[in-house]
N, C-alpha and C. Protein backbone atom coordinates (compact mmCIF):
# COMPACT_ATOMS: atom_id res chain seq x y z
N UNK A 1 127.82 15.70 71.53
CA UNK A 1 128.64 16.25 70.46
C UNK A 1 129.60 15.17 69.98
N UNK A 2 129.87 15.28 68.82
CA UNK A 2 130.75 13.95 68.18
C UNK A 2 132.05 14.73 68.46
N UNK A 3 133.40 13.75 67.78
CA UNK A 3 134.55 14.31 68.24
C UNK A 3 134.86 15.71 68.01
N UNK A 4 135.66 16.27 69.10
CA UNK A 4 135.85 17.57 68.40
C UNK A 4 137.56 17.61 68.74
N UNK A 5 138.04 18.17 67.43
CA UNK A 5 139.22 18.76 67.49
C UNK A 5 140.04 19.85 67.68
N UNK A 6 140.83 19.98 68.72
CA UNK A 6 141.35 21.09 68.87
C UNK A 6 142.62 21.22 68.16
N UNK A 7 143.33 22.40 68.17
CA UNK A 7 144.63 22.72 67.69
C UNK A 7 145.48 23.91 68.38
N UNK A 8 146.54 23.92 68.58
CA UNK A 8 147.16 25.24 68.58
C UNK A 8 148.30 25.15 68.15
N UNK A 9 148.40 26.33 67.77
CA UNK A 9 149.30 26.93 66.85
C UNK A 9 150.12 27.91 67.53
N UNK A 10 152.14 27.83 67.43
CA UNK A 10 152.59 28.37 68.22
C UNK A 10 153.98 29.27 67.15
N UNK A 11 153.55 30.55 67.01
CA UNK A 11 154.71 31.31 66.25
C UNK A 11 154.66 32.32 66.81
N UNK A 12 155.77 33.08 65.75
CA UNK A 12 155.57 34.59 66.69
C UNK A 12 155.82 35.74 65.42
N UNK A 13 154.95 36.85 65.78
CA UNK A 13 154.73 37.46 65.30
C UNK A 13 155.28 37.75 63.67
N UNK A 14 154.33 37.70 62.53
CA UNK A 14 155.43 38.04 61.20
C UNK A 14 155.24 36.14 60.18
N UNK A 15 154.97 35.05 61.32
CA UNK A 15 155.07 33.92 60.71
C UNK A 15 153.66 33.61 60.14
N UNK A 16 152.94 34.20 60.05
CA UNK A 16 151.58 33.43 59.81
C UNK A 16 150.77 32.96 60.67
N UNK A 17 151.06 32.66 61.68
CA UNK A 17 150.11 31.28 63.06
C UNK A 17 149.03 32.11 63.10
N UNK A 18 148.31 32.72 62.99
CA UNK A 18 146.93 33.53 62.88
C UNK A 18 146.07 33.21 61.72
N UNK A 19 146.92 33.75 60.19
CA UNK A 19 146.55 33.56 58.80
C UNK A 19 146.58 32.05 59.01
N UNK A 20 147.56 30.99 59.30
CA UNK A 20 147.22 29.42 59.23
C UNK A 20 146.13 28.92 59.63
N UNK A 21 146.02 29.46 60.98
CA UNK A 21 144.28 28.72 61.61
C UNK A 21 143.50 28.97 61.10
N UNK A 22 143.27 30.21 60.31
CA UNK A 22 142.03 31.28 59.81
C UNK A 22 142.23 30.34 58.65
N UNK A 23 143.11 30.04 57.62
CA UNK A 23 142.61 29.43 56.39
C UNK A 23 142.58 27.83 56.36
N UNK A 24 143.01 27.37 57.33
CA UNK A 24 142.87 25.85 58.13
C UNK A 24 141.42 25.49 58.27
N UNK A 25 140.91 26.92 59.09
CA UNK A 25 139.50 26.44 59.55
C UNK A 25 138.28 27.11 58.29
N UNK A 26 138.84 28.07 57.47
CA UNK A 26 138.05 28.29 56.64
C UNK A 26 137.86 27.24 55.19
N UNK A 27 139.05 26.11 55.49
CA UNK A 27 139.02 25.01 54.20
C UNK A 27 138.11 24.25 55.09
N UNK A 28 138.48 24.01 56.27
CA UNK A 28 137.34 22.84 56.60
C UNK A 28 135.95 23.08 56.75
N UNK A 29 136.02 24.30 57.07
CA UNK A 29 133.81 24.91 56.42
C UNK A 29 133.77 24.25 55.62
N UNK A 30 134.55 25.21 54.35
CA UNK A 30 134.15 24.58 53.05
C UNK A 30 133.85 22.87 53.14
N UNK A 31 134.68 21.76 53.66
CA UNK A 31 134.69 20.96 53.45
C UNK A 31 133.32 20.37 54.16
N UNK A 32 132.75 21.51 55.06
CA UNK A 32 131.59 21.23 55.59
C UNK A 32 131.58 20.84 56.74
N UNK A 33 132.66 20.92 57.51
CA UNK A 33 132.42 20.78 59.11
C UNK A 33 132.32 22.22 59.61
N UNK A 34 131.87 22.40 60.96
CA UNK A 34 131.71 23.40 61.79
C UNK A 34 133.16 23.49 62.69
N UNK A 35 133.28 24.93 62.99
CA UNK A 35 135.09 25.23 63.10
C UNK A 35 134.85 26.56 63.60
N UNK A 36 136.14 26.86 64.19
CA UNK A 36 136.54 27.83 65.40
C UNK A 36 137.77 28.23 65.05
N UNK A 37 138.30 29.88 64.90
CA UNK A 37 139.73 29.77 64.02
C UNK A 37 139.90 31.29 65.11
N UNK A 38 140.99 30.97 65.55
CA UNK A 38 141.00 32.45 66.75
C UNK A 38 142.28 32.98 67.48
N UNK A 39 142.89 33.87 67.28
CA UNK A 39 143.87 34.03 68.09
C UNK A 39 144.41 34.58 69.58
N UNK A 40 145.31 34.25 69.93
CA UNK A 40 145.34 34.94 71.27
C UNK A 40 146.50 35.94 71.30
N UNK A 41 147.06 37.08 71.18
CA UNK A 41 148.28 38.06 71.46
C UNK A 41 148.27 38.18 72.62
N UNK A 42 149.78 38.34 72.22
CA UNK A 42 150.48 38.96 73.40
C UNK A 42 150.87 40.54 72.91
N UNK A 43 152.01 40.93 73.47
CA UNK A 43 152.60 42.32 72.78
C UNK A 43 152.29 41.92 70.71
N UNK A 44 151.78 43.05 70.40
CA UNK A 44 151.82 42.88 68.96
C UNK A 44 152.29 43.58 68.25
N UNK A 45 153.77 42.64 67.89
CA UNK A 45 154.57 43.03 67.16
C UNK A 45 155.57 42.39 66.56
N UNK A 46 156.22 41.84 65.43
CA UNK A 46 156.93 41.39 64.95
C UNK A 46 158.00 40.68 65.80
N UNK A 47 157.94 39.48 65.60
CA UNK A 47 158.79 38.23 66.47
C UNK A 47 158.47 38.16 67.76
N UNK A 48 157.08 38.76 68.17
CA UNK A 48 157.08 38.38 69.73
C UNK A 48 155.80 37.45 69.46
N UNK A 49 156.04 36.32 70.65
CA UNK A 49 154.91 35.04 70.74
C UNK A 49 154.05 34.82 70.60
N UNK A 50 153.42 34.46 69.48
CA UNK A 50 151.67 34.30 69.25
C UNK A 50 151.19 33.10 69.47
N UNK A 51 149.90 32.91 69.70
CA UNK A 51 149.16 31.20 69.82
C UNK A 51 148.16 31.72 69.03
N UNK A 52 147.57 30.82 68.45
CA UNK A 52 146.38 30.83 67.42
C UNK A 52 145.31 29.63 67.66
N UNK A 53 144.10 29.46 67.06
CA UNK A 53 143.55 27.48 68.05
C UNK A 53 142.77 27.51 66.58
N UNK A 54 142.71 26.22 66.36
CA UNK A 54 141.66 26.20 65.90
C UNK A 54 140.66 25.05 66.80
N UNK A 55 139.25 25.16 66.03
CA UNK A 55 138.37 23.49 66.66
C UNK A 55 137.76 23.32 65.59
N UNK A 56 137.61 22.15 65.43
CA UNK A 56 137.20 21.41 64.14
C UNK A 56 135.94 20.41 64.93
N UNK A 57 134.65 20.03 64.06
CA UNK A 57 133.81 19.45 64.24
C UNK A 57 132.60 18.72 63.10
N UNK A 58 132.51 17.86 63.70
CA UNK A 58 131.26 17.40 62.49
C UNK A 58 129.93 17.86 62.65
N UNK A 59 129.88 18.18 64.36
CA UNK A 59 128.56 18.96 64.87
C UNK A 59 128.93 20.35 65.01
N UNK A 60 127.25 20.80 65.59
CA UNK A 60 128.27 22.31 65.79
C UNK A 60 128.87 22.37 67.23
N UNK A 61 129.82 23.59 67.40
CA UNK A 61 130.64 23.87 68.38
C UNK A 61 129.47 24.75 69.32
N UNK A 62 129.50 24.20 70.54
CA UNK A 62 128.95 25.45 71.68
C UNK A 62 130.01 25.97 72.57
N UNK A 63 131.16 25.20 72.60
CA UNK A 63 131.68 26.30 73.94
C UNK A 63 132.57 27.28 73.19
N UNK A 64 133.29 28.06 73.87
CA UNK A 64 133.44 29.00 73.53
C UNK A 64 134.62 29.88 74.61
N UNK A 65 135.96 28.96 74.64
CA UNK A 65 136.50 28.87 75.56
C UNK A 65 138.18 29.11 75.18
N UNK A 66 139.08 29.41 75.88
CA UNK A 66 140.60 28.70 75.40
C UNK A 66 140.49 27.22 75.64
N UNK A 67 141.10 27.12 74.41
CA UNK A 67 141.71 25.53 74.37
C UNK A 67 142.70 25.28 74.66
N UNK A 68 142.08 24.38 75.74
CA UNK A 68 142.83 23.81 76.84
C UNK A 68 143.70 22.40 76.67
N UNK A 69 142.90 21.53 75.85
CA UNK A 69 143.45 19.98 75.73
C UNK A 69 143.50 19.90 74.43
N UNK A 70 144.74 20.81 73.27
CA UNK A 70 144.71 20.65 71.84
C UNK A 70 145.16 19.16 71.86
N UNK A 71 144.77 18.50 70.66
CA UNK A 71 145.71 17.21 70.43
C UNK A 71 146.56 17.54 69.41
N UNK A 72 146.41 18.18 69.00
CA UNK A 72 147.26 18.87 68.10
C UNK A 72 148.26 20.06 68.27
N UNK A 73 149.88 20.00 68.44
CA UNK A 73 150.36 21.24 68.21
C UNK A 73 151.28 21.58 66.80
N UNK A 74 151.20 22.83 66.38
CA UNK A 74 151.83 23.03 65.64
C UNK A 74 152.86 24.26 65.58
N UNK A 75 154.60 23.89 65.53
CA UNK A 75 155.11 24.44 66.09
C UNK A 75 155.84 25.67 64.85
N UNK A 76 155.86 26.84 65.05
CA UNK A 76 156.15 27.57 63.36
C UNK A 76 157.73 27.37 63.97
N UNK A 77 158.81 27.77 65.22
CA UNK A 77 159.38 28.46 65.26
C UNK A 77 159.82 27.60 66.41
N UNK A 78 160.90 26.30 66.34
CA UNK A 78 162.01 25.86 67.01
C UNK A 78 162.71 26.35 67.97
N UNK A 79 162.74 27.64 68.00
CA UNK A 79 163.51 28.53 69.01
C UNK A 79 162.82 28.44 70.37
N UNK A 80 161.03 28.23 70.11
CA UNK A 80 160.47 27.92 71.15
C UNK A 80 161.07 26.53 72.08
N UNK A 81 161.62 25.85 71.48
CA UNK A 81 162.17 24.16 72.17
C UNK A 81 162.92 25.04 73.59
N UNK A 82 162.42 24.32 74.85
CA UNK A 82 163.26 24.47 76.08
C UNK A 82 162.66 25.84 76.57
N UNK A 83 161.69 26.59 75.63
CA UNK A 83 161.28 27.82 76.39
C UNK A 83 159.61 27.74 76.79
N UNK A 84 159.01 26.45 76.34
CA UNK A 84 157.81 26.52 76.01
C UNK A 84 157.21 24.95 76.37
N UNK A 85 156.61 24.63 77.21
CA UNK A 85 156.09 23.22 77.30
C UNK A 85 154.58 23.05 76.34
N UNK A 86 155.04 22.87 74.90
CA UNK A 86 154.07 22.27 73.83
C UNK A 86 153.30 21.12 74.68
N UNK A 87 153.76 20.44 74.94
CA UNK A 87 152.94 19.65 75.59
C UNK A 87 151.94 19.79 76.65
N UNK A 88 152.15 20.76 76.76
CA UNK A 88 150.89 21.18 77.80
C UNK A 88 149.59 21.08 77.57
N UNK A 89 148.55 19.87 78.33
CA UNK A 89 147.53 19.73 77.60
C UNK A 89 147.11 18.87 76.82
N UNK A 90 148.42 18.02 75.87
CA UNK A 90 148.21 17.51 75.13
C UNK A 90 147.78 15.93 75.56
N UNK A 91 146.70 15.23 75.06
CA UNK A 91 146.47 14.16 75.63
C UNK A 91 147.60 12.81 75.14
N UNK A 92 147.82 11.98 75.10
CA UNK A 92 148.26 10.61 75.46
C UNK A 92 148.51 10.31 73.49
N UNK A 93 147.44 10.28 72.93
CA UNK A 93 146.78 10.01 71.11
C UNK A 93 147.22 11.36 70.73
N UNK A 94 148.06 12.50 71.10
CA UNK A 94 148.03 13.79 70.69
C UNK A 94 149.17 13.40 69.79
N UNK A 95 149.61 15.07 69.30
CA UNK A 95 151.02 15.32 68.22
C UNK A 95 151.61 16.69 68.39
N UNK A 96 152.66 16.55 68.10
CA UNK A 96 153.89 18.12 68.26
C UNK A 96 153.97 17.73 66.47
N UNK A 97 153.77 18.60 65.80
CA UNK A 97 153.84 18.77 64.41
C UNK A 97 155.03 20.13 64.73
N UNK A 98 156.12 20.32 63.93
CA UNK A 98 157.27 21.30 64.58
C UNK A 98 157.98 21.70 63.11
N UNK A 99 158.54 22.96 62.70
CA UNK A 99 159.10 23.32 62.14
C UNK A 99 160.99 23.09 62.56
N UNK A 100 161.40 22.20 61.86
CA UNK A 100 162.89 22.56 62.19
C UNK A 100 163.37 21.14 61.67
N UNK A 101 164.82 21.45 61.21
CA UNK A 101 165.00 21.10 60.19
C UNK A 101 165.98 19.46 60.97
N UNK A 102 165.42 19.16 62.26
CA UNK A 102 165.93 17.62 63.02
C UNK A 102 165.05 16.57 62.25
N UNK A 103 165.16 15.72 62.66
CA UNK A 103 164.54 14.66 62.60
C UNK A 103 163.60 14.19 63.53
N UNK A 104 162.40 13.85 63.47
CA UNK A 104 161.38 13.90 64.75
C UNK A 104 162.53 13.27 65.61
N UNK A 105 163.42 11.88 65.86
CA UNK A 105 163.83 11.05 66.42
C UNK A 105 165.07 11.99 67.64
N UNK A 106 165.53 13.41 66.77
CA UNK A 106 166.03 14.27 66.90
C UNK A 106 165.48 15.60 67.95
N UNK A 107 164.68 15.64 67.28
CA UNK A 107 163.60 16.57 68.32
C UNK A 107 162.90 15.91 69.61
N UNK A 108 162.45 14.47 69.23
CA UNK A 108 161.76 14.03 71.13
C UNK A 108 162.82 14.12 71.97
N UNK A 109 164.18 13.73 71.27
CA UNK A 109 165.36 13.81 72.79
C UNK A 109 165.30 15.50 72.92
N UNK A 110 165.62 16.46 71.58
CA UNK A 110 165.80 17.59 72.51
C UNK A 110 164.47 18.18 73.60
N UNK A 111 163.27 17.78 73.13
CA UNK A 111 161.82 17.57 73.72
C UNK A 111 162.37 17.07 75.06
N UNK A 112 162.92 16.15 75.20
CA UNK A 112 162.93 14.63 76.74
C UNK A 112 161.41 14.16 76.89
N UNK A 113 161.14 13.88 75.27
CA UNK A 113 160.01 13.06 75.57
C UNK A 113 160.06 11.55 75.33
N UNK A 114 160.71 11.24 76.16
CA UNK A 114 161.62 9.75 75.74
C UNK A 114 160.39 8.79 76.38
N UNK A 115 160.19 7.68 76.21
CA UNK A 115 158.79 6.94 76.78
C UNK A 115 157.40 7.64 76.78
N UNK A 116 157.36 9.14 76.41
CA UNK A 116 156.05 9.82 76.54
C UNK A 116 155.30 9.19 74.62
N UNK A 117 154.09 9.12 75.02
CA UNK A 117 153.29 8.74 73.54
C UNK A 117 152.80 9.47 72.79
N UNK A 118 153.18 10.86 73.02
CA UNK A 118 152.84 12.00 72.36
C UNK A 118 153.69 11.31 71.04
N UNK A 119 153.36 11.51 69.61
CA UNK A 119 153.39 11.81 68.79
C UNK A 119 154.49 12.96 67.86
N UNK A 120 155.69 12.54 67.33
CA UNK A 120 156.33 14.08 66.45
C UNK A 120 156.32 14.22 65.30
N UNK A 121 156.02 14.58 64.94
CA UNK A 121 156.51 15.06 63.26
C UNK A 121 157.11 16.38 62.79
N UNK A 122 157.85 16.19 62.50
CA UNK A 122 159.09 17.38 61.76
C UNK A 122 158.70 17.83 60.36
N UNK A 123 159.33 18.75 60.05
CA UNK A 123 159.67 19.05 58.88
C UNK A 123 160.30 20.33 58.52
N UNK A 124 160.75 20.73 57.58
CA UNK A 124 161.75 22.00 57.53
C UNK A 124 160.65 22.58 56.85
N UNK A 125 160.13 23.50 57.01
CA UNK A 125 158.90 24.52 57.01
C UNK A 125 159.35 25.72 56.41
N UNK A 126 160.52 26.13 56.89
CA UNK A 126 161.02 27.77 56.70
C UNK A 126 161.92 27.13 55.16
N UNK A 127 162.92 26.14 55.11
CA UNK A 127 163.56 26.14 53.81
C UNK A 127 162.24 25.72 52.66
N UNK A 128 161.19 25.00 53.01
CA UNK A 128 160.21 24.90 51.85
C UNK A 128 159.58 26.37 51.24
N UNK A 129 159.58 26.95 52.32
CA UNK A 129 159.30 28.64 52.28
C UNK A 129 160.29 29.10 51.51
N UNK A 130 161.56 29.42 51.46
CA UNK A 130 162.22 30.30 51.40
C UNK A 130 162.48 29.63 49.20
N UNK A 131 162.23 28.31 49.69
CA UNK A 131 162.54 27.59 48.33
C UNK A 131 161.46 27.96 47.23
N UNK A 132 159.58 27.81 48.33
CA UNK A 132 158.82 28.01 47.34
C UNK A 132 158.11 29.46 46.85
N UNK A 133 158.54 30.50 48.17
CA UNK A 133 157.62 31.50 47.89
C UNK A 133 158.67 32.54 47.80
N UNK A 134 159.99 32.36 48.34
CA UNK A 134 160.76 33.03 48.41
C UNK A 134 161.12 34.03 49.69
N UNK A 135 160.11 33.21 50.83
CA UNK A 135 160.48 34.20 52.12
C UNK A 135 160.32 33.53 53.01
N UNK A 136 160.67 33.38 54.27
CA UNK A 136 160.84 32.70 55.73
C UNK A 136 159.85 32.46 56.62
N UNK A 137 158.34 32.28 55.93
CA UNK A 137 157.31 32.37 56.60
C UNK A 137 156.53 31.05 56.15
N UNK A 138 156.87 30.32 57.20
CA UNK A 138 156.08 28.99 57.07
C UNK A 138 154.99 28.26 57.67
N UNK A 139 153.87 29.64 57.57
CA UNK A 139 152.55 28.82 57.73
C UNK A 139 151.98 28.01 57.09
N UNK A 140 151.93 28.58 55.45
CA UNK A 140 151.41 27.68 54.51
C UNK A 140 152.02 26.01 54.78
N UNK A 141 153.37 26.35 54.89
CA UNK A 141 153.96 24.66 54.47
C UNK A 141 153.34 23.75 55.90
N UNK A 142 152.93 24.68 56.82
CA UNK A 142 152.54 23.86 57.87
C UNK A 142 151.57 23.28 58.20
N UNK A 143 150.48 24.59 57.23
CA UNK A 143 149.12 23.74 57.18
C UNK A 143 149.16 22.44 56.27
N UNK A 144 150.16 22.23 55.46
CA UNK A 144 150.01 21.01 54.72
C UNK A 144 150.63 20.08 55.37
N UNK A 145 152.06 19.87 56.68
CA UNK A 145 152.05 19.25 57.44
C UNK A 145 151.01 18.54 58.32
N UNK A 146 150.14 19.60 58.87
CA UNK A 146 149.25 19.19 59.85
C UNK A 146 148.34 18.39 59.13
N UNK A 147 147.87 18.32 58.22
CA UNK A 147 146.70 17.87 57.24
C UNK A 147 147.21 16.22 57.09
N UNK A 148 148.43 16.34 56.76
CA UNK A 148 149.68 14.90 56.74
C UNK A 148 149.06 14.17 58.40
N UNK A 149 149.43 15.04 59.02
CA UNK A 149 149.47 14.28 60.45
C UNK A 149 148.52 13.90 61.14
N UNK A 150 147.49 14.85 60.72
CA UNK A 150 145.93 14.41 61.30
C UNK A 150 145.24 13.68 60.76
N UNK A 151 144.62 13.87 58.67
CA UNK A 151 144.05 13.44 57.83
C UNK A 151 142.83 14.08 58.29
N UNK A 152 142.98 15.59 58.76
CA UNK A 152 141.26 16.48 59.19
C UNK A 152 140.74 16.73 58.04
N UNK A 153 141.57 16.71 56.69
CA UNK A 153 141.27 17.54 55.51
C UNK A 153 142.05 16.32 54.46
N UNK A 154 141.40 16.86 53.09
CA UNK A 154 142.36 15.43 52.05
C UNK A 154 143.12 17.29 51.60
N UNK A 155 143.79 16.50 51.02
CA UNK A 155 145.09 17.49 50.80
C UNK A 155 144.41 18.05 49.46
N UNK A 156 143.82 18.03 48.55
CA UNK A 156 143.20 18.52 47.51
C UNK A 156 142.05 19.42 47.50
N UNK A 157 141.78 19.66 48.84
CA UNK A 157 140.48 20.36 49.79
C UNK A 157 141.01 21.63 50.09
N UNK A 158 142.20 21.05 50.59
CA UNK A 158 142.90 22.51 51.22
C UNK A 158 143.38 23.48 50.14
N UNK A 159 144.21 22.50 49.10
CA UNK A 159 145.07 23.47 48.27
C UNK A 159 143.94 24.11 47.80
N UNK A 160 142.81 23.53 46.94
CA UNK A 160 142.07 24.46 46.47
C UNK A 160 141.29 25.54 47.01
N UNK A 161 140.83 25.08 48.57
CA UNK A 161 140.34 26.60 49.06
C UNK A 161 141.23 27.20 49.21
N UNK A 162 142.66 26.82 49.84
CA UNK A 162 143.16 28.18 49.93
C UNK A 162 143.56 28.43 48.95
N UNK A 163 143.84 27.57 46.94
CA UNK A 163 143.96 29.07 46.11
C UNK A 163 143.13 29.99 45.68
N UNK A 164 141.61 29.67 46.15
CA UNK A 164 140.24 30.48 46.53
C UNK A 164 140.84 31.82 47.09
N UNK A 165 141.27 31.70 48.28
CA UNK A 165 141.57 32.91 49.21
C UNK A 165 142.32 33.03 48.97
N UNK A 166 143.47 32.57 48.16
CA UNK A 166 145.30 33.56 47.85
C UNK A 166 144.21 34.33 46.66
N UNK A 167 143.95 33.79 45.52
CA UNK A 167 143.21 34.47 44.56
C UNK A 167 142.91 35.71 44.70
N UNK A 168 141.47 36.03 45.73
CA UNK A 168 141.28 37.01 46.37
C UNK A 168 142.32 38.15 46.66
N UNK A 169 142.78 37.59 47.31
CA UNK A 169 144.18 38.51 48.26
C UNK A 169 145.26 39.10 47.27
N UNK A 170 145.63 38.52 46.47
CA UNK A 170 147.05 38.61 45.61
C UNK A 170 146.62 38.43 44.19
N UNK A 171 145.58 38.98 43.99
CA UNK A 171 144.89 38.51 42.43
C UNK A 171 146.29 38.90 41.23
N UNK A 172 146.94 39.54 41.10
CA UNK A 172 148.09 39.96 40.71
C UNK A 172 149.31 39.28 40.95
N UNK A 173 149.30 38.34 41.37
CA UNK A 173 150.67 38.04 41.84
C UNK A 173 150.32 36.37 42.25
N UNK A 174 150.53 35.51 40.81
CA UNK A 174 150.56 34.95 40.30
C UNK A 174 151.36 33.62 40.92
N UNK A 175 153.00 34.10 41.18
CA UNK A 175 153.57 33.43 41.44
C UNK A 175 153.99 33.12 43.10
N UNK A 176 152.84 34.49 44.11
CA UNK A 176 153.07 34.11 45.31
C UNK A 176 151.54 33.17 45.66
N UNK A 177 151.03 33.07 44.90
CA UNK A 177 149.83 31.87 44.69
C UNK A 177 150.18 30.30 44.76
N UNK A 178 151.19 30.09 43.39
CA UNK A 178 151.42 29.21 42.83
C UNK A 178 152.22 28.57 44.10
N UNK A 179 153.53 29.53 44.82
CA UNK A 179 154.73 29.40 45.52
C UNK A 179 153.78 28.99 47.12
N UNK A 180 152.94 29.11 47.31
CA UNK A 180 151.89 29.04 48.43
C UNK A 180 151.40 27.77 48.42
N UNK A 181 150.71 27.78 47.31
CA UNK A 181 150.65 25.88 47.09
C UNK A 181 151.12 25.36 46.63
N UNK A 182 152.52 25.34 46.53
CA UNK A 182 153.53 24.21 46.27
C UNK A 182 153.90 24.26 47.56
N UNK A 183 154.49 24.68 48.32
CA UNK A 183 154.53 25.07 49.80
C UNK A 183 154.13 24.22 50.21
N UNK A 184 152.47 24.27 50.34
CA UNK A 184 151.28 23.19 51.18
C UNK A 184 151.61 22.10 50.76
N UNK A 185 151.84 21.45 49.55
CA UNK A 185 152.07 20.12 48.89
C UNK A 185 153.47 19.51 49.11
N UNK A 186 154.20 20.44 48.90
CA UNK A 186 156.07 19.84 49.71
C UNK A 186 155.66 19.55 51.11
N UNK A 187 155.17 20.20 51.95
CA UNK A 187 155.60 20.23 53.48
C UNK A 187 154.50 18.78 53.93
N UNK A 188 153.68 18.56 52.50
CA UNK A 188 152.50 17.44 52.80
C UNK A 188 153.56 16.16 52.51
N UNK A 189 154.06 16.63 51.52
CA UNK A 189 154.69 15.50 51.68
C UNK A 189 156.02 15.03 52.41
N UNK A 190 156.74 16.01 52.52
CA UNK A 190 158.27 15.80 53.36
C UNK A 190 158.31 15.62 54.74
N UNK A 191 156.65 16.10 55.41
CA UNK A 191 156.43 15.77 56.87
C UNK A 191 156.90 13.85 57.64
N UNK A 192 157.95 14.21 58.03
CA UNK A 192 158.42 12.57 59.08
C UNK A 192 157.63 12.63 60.35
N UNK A 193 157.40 11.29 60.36
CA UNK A 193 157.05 11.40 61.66
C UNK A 193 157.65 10.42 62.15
N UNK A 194 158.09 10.46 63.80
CA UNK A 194 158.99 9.67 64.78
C UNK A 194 158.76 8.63 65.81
């Protein structure tokens, strides 16, 4: 099997981390790789802890497992820092992609990943939200982070499938389309990395 990529995705309930993997891994079909988009609950219900994974591939996928060694994390919800070892798993070449409004350089000390080669990138996720769609839910802006940080997808791949699937969903509502992918395109671009 050629490389395969994992991901997880860490919010909680109400943020998207479910809808992100699902339209993460449904742009990269399109784009023609083979992909895995899946969540795991806990209690389900608004603000309690979700993980989501995706796997990305150029072949197809056979196992069929939790992912165990993401190189990728993506964090919706800061509050997790000090309650949650993101790093768990993550190999050596990995990344903490994180919502919150520090500075990666800011976040590895509150992390104490001081000499570790993990990878950060920041970005304020929830104010691109609140700026572009008008509400506190920053999956969209994150899938355009992660896209920044990996290069799994060109950024013109994504916006357009997912205004494929906002289309669908919100055929009426015009401006939570538009506010969705501007979202993906700010957070593509304002993503630092440390």
């Amino acid at each position: 099997m050629g490389e395969l990529l994992e991901i997880r995705w860490h919010g909680r309930g109400g943020q998207g981390a479910k809808t992100a993997a699902q339209l993460l891994g449904e742009s990269a079909a399109a784009a023609g790789k083979y992909i895995q988009a899946f969540p795991e609950y806990g209690p389900e219900r608004m603000g309690a802890p979700v993980l989501a994974f995706n796997r990305i591939s150029e072949e197809p996928i056979t196992i069929h497992c939790h992912v165990k060694h993401p190189r990728y994390v993506v964090v919706l919800d800061d509050t997790f820092v000090g309650k949650v070892d993101f790093t768990d798993g993550v190999p050596p070449n990995g990344a903490l992609i994180i919502n919150t409004a520090l500075s990666p350089a800011e976040m590895r000390r509150r992390l104490q990943l001081e000499g570790n080669p993990i990878r950060v990138w920041t970005v304020d996720a929830t104010k691109i939200a609140l700026e572009t769609i008008g509400r506190a839910i920053p999956n969209t802006p994150m899938m355009g982070a992660l896209v920044r940080a990996t290069g799994i997808l060109k950024l013109e791949d994504l916006i357009e499938d997912t205004r494929r699937k906002l289309e669908k969903k919100f055929r009426h509502k015009q401006e939570v389309i538009a506010g969705n992918l501007e979202a993906i395109r700010r957070a593509y671009e304002e993503v630092q990395e440390g």
